[in-house]
N, C-alpha and C. Protein backbone atom coordinates (compact mmCIF):
# COMPACT_ATOMS: atom_id res chain seq x y z
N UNK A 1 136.97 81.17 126.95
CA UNK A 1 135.79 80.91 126.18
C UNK A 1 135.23 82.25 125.68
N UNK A 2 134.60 82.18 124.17
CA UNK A 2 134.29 83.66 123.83
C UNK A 2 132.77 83.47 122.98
N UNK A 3 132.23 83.92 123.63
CA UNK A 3 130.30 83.90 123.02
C UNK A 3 130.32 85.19 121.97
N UNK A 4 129.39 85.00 120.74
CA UNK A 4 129.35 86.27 119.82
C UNK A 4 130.36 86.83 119.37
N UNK A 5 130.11 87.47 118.25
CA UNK A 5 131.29 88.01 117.44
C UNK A 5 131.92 89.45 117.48
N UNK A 6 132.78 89.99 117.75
CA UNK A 6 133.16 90.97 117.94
C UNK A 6 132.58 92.15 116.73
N UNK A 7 131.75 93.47 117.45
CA UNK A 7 131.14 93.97 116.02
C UNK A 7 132.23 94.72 115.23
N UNK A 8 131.80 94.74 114.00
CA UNK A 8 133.37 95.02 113.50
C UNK A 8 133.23 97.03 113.89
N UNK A 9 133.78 97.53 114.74
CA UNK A 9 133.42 99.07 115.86
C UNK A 9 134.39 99.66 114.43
N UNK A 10 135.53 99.66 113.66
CA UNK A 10 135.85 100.19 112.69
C UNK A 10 135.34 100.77 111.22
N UNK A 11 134.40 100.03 111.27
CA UNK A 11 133.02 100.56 110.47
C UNK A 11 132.22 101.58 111.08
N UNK A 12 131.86 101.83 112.18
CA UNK A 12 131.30 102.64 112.92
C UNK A 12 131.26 104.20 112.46
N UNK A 13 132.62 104.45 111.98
CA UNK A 13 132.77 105.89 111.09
C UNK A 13 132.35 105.88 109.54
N UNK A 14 131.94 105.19 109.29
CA UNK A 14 130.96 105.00 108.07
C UNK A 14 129.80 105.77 107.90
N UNK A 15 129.10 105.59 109.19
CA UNK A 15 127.71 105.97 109.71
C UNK A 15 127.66 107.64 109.96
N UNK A 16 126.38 108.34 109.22
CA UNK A 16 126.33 109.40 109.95
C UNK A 16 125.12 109.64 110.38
N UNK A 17 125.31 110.16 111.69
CA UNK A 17 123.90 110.14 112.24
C UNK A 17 122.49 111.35 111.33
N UNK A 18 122.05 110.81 111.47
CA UNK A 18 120.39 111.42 110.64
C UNK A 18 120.48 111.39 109.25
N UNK A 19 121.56 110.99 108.88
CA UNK A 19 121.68 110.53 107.10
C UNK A 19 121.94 109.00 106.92
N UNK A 20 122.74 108.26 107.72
CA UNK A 20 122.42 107.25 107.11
C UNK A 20 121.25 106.59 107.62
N UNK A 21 120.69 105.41 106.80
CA UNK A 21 119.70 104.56 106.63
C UNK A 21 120.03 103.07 108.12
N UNK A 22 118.26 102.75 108.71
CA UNK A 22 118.53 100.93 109.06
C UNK A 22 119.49 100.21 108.02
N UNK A 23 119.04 100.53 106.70
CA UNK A 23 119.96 99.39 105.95
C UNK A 23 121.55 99.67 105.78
N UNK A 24 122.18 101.03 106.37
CA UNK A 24 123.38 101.47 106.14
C UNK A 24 123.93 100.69 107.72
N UNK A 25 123.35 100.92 107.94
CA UNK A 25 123.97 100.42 109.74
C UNK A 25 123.86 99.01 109.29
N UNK A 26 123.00 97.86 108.69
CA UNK A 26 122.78 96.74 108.63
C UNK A 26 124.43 96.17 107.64
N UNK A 27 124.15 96.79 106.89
CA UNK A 27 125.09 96.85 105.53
C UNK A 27 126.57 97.17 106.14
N UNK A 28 126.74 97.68 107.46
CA UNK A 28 128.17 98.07 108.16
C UNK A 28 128.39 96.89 109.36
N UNK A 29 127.55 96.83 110.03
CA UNK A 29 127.72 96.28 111.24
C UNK A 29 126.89 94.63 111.66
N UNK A 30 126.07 94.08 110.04
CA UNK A 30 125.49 92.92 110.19
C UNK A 30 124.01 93.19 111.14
N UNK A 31 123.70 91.94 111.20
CA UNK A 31 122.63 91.87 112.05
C UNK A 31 122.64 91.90 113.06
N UNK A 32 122.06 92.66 113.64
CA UNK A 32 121.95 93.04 115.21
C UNK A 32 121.65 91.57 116.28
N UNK A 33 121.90 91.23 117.56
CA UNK A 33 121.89 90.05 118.09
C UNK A 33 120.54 90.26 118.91
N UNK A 34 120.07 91.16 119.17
CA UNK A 34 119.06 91.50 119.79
C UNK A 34 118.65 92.67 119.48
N UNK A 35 117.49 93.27 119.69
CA UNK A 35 116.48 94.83 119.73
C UNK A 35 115.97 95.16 120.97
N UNK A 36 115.77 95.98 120.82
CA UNK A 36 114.73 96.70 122.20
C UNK A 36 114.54 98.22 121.53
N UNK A 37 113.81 98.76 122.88
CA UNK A 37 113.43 99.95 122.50
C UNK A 37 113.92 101.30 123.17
N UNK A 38 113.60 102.47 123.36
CA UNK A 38 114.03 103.41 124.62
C UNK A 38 113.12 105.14 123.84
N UNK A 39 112.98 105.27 124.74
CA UNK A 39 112.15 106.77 124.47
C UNK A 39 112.64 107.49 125.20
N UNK A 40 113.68 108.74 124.68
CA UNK A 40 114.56 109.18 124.91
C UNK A 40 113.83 111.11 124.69
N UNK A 41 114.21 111.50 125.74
CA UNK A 41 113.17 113.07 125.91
C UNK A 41 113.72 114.19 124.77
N UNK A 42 115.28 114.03 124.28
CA UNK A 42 115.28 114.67 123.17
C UNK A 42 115.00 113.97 122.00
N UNK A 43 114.74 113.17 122.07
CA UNK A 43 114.81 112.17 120.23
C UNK A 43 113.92 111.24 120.17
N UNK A 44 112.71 111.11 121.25
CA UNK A 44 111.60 110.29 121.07
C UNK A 44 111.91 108.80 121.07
N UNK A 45 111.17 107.93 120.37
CA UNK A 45 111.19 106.75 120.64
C UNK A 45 112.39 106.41 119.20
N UNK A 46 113.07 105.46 120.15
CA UNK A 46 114.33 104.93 119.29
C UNK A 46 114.52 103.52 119.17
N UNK A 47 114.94 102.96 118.10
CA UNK A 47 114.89 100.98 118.48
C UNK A 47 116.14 101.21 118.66
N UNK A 48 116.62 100.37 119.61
CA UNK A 48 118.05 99.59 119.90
C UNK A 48 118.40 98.46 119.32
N UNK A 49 119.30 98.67 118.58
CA UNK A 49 119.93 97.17 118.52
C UNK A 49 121.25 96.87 119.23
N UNK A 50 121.39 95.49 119.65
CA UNK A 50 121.91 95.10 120.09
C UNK A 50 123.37 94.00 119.51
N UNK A 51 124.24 94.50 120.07
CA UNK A 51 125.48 93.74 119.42
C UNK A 51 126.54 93.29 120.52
N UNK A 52 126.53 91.94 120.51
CA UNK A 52 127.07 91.67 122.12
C UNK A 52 128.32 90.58 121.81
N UNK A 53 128.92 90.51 122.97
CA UNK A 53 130.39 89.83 123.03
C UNK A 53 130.81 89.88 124.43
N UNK A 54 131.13 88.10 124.64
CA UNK A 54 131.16 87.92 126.04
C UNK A 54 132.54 87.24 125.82
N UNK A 55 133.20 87.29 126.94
CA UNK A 55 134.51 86.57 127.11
C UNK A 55 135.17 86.29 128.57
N UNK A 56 134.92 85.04 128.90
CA UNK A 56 134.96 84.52 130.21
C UNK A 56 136.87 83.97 129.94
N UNK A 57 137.44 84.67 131.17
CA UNK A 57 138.93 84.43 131.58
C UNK A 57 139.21 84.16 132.98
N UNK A 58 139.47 82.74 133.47
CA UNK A 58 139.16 82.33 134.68
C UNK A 58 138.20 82.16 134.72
N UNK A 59 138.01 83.41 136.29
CA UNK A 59 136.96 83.19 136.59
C UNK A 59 136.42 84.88 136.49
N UNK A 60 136.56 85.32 135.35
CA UNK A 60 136.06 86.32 135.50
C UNK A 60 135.59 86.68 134.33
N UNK A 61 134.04 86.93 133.79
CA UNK A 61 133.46 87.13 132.22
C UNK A 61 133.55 88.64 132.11
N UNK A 62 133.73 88.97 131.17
CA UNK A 62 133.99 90.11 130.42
C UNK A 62 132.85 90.72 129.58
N UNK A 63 131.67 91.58 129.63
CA UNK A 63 130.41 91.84 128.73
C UNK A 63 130.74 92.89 128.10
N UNK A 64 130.46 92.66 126.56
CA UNK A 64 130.55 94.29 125.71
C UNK A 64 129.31 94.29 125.15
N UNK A 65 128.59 95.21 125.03
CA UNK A 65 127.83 95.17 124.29
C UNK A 65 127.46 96.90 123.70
N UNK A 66 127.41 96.43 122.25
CA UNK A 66 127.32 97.65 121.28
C UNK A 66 126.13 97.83 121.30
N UNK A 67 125.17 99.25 121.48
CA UNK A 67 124.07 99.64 121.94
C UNK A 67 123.87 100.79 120.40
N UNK A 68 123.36 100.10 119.22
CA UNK A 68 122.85 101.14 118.32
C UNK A 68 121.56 101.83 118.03
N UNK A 69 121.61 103.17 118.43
CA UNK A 69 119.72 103.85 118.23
C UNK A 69 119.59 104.11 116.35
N UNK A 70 118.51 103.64 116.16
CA UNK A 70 117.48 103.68 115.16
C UNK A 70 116.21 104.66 114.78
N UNK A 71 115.77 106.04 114.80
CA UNK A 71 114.98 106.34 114.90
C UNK A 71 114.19 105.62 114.17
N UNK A 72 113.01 104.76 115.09
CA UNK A 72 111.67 104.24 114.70
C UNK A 72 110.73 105.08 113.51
N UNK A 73 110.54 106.71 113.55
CA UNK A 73 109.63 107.26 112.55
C UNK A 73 110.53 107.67 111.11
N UNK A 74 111.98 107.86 111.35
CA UNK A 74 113.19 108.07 109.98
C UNK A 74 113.48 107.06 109.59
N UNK A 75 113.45 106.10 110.01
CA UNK A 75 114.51 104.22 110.07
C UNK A 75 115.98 105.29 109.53
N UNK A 76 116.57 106.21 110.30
CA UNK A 76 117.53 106.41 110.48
C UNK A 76 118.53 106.35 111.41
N UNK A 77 119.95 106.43 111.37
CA UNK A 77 121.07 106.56 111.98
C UNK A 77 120.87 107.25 113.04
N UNK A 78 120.99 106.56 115.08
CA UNK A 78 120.75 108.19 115.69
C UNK A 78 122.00 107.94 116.51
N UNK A 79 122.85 107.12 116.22
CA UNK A 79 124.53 107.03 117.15
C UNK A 79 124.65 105.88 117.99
N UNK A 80 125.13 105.66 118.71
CA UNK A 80 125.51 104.47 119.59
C UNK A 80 126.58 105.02 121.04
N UNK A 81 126.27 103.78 121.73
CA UNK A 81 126.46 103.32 122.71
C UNK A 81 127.13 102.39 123.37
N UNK A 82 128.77 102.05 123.65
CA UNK A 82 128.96 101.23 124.50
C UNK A 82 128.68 100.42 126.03
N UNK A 83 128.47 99.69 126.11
CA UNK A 83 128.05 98.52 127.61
C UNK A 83 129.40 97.57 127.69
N UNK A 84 129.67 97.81 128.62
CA UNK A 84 130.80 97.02 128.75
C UNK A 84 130.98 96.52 130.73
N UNK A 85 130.95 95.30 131.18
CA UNK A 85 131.41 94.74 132.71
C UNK A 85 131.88 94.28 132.64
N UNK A 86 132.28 93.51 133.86
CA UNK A 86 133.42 92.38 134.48
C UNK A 86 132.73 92.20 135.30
N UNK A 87 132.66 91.19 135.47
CA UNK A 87 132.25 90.03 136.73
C UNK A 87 132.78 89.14 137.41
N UNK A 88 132.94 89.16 138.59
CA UNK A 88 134.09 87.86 138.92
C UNK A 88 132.97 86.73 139.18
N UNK A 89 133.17 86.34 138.76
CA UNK A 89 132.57 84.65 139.30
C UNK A 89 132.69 83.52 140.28
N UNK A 90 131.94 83.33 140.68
CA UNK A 90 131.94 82.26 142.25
C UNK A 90 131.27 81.36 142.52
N UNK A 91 131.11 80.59 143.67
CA UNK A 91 130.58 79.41 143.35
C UNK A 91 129.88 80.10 144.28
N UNK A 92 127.90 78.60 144.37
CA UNK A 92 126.86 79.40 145.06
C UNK A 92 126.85 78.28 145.94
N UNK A 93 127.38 78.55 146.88
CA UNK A 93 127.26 77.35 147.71
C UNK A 93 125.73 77.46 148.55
């Protein structure tokens, strides 16, 4: 079984950080599946977006998730981040 769409990560070299635009990252990688935020001590406050893909085999799910920063005051490009687990799965008796 496979939740969310794989982000297309080959576009990713498109992007350069502090020149391109929110809408260059939007325009490469679609709409983000989620946001958040993070205030980061060299680069201040940054939005995250979120780009996720789950894939359960057996009994064991698989999490990726693409982690892109946004500077909030540029609405520019500030790089990314892979998230990626495994989980085995069990029953809760």
């Amino acid at each position: 079984m496979k939740a969310g769409t794989p982000p297309p990560v080959e576009r990713l070299a498109q992007l350069k950080v502090a020149l391109s635009t929110a809408a260059d990252v939007r325009s490469a990688l679609g709409e983000p599946q989620g946001r958040g935020a993070v205030r980061l001590p060299q680069t201040g406050l940054q939005d995250v977006w979120l780009y996720e893909y789950d894939e359960l085999e057996g009994l064991t799910m698989h999490l990726r998730m693409l982690m892109v920063f946004v500077d909030r005051e540029s609405a520019r490009y500030g790089g990314y981040m892979w998230f990626s687990s495994g989980q085995l799965l069990g029953l809760i008796k």
